[in-house]
PDB file of N, CA and C in Angstrom:
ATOM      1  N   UNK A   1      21.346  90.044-103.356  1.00  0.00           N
ATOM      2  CA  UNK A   1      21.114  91.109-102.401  1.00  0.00           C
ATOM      3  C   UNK A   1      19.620  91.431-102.309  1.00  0.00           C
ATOM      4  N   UNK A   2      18.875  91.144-103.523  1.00  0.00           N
ATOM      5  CA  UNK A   2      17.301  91.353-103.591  1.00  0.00           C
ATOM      6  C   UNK A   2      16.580  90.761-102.907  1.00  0.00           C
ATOM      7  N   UNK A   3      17.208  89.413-102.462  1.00  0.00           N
ATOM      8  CA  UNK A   3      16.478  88.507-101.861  1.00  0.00           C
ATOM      9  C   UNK A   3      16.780  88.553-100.101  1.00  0.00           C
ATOM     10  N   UNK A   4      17.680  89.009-100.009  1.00  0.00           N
ATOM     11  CA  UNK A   4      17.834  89.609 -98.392  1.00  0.00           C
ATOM     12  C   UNK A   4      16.913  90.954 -98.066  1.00  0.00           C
ATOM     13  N   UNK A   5      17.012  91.432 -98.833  1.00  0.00           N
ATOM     14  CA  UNK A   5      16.054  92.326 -98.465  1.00  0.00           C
ATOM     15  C   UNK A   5      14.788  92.492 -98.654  1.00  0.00           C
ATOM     16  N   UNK A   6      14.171  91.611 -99.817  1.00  0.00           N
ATOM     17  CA  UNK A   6      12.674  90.813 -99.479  1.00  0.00           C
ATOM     18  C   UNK A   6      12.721  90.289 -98.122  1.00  0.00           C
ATOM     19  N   UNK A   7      13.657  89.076 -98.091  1.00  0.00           N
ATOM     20  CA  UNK A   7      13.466  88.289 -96.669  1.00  0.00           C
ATOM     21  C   UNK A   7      13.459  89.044 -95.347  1.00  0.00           C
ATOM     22  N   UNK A   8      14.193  90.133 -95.525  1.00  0.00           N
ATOM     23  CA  UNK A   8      14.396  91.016 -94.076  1.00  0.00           C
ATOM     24  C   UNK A   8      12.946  91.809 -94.003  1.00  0.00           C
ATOM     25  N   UNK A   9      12.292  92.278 -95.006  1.00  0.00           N
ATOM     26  CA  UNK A   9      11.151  92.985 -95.245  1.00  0.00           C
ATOM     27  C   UNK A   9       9.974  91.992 -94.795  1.00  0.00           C
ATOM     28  N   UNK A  10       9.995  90.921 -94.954  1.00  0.00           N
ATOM     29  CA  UNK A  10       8.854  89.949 -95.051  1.00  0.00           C
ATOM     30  C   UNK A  10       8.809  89.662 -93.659  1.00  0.00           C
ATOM     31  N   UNK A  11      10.661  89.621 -92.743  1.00  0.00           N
ATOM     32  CA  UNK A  11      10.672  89.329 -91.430  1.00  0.00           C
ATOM     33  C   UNK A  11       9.803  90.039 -90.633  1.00  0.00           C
ATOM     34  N   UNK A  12      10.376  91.600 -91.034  1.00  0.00           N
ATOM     35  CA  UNK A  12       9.556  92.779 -89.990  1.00  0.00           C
ATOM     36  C   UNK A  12       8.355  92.948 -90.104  1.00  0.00           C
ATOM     37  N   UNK A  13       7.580  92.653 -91.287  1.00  0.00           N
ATOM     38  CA  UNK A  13       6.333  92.782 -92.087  1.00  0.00           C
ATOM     39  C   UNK A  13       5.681  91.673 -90.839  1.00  0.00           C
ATOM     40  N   UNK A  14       5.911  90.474 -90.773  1.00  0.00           N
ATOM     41  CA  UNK A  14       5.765  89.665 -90.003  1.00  0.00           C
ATOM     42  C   UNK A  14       5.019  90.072 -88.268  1.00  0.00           C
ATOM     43  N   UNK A  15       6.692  90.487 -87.802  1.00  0.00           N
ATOM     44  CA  UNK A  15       6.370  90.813 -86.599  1.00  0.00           C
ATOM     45  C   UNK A  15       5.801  92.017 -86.297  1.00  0.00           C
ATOM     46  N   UNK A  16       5.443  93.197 -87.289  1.00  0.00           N
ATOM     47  CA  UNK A  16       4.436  93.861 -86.918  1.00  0.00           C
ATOM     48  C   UNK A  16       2.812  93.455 -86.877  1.00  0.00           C
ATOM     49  N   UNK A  17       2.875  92.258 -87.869  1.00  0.00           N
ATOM     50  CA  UNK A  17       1.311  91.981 -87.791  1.00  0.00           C
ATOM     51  C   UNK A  17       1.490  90.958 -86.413  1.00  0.00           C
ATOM     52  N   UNK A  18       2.113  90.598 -86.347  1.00  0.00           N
ATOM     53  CA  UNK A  18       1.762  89.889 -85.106  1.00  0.00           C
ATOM     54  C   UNK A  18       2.058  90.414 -83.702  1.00  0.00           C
ATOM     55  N   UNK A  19       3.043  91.553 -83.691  1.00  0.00           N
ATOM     56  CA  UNK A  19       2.967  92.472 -82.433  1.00  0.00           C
ATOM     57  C   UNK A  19       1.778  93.342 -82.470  1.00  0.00           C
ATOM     58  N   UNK A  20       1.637  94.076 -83.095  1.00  0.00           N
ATOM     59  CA  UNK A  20       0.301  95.332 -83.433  1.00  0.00           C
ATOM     60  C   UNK A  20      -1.079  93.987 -83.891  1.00  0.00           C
ATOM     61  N   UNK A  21      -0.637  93.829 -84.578  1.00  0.00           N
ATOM     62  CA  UNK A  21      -2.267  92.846 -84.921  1.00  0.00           C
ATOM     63  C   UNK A  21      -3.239  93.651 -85.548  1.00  0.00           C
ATOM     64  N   UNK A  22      -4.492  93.251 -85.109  1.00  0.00           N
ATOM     65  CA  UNK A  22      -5.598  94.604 -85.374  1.00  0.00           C
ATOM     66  C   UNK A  22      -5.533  95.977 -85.206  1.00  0.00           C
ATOM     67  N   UNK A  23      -5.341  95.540 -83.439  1.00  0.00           N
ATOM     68  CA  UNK A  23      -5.094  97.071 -82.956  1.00  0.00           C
ATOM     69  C   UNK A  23      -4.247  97.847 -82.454  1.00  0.00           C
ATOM     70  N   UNK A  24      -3.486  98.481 -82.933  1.00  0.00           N
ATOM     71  CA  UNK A  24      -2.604  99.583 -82.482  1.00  0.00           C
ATOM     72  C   UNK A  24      -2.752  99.857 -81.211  1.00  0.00           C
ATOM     73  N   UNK A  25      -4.011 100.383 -80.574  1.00  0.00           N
ATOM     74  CA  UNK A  25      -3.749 100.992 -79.233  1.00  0.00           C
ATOM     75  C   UNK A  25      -3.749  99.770 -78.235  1.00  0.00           C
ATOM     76  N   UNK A  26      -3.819  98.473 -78.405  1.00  0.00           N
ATOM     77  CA  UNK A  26      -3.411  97.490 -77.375  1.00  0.00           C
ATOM     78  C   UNK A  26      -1.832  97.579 -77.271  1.00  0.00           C
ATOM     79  N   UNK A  27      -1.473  97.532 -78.666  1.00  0.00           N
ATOM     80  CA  UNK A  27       0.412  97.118 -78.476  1.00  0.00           C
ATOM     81  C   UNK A  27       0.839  98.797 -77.910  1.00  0.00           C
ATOM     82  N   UNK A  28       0.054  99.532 -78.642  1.00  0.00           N
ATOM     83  CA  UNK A  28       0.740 100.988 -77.588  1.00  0.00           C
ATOM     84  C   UNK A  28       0.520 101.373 -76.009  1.00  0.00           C
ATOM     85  N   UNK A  29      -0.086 100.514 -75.767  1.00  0.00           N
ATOM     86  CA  UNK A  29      -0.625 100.421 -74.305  1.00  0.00           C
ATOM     87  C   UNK A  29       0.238  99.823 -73.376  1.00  0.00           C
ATOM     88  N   UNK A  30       0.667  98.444 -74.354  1.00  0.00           N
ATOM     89  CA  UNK A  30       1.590  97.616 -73.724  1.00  0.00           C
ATOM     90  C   UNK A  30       2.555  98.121 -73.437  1.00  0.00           C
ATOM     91  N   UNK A  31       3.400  98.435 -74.526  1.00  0.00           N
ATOM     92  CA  UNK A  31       4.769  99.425 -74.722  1.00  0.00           C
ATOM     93  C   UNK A  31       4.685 100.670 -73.570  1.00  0.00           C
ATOM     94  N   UNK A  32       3.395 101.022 -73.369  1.00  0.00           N
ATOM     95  CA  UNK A  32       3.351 102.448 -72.384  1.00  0.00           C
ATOM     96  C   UNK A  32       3.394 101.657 -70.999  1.00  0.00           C
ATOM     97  N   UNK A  33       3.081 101.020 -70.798  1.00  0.00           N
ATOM     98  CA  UNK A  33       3.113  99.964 -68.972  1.00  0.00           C
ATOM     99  C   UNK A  33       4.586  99.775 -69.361  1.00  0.00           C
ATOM    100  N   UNK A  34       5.125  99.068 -70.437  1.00  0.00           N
ATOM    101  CA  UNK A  34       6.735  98.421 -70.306  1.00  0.00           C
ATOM    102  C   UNK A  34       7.487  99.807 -69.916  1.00  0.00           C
ATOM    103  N   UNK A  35       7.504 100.345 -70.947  1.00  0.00           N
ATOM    104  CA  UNK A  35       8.261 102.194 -69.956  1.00  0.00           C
ATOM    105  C   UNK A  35       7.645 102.216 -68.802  1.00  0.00           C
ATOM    106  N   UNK A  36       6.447 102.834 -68.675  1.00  0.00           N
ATOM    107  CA  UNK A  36       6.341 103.207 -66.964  1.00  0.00           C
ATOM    108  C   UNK A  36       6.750 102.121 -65.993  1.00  0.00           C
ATOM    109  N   UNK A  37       6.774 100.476 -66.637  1.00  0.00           N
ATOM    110  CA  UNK A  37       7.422  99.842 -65.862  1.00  0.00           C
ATOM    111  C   UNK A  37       8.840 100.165 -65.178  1.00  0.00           C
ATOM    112  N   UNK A  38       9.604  99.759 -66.218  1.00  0.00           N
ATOM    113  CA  UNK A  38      10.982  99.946 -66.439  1.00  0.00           C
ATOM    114  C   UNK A  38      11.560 101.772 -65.592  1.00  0.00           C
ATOM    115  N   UNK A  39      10.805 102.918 -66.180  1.00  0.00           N
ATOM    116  CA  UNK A  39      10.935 103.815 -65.232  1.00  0.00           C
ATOM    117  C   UNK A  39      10.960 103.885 -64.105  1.00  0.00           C
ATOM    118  N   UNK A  40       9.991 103.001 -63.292  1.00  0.00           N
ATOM    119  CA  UNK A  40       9.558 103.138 -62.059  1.00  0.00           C
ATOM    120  C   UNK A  40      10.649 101.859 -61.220  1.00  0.00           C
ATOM    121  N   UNK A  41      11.217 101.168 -62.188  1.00  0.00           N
ATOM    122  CA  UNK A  41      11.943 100.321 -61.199  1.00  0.00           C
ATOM    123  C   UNK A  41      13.331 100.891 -61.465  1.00  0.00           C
ATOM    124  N   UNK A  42      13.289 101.894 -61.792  1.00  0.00           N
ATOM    125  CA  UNK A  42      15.481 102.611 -62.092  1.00  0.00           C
ATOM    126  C   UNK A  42      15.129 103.698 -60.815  1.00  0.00           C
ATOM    127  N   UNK A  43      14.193 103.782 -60.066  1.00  0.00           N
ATOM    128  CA  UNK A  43      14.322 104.702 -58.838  1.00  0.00           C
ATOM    129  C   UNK A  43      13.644 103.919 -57.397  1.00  0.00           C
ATOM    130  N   UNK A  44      13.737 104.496 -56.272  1.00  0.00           N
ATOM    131  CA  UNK A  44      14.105 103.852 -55.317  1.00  0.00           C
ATOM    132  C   UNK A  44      12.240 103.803 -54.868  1.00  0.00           C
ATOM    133  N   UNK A  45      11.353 103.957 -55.463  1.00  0.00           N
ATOM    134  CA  UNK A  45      10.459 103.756 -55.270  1.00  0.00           C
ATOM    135  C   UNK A  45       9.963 102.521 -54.953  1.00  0.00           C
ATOM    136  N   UNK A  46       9.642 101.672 -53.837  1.00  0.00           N
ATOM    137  CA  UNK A  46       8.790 100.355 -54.025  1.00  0.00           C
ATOM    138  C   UNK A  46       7.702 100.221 -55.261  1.00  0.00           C
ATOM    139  N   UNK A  47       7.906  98.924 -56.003  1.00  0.00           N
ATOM    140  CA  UNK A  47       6.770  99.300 -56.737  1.00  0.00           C
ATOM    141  C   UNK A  47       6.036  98.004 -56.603  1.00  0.00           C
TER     142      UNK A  47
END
């Protein structure tokens, strides 16, 4: 069971350095366009 949860830890450990990376406010930037994306296309607005 120790070793699943190293491995699951090491997974996420993973994809935060490689989603976030250096800098935080690029991947929070991104994430903020993907919502205002996603918002703006659930209403009848052309976008």
């Amino acid at each position: 069971m120790r070793r699943v949860v190293s491995g699951s830890r090491s997974f996420a450990l993973f994809w935060w350095d490689f989603i976030v990376g250096d800098d935080w406010r690029i991947a929070a930037g991104v994430v903020l366009a993907l919502a205002g994306t996603a918002a703006i296309a659930t209403t009848s607005i052309p976008a």
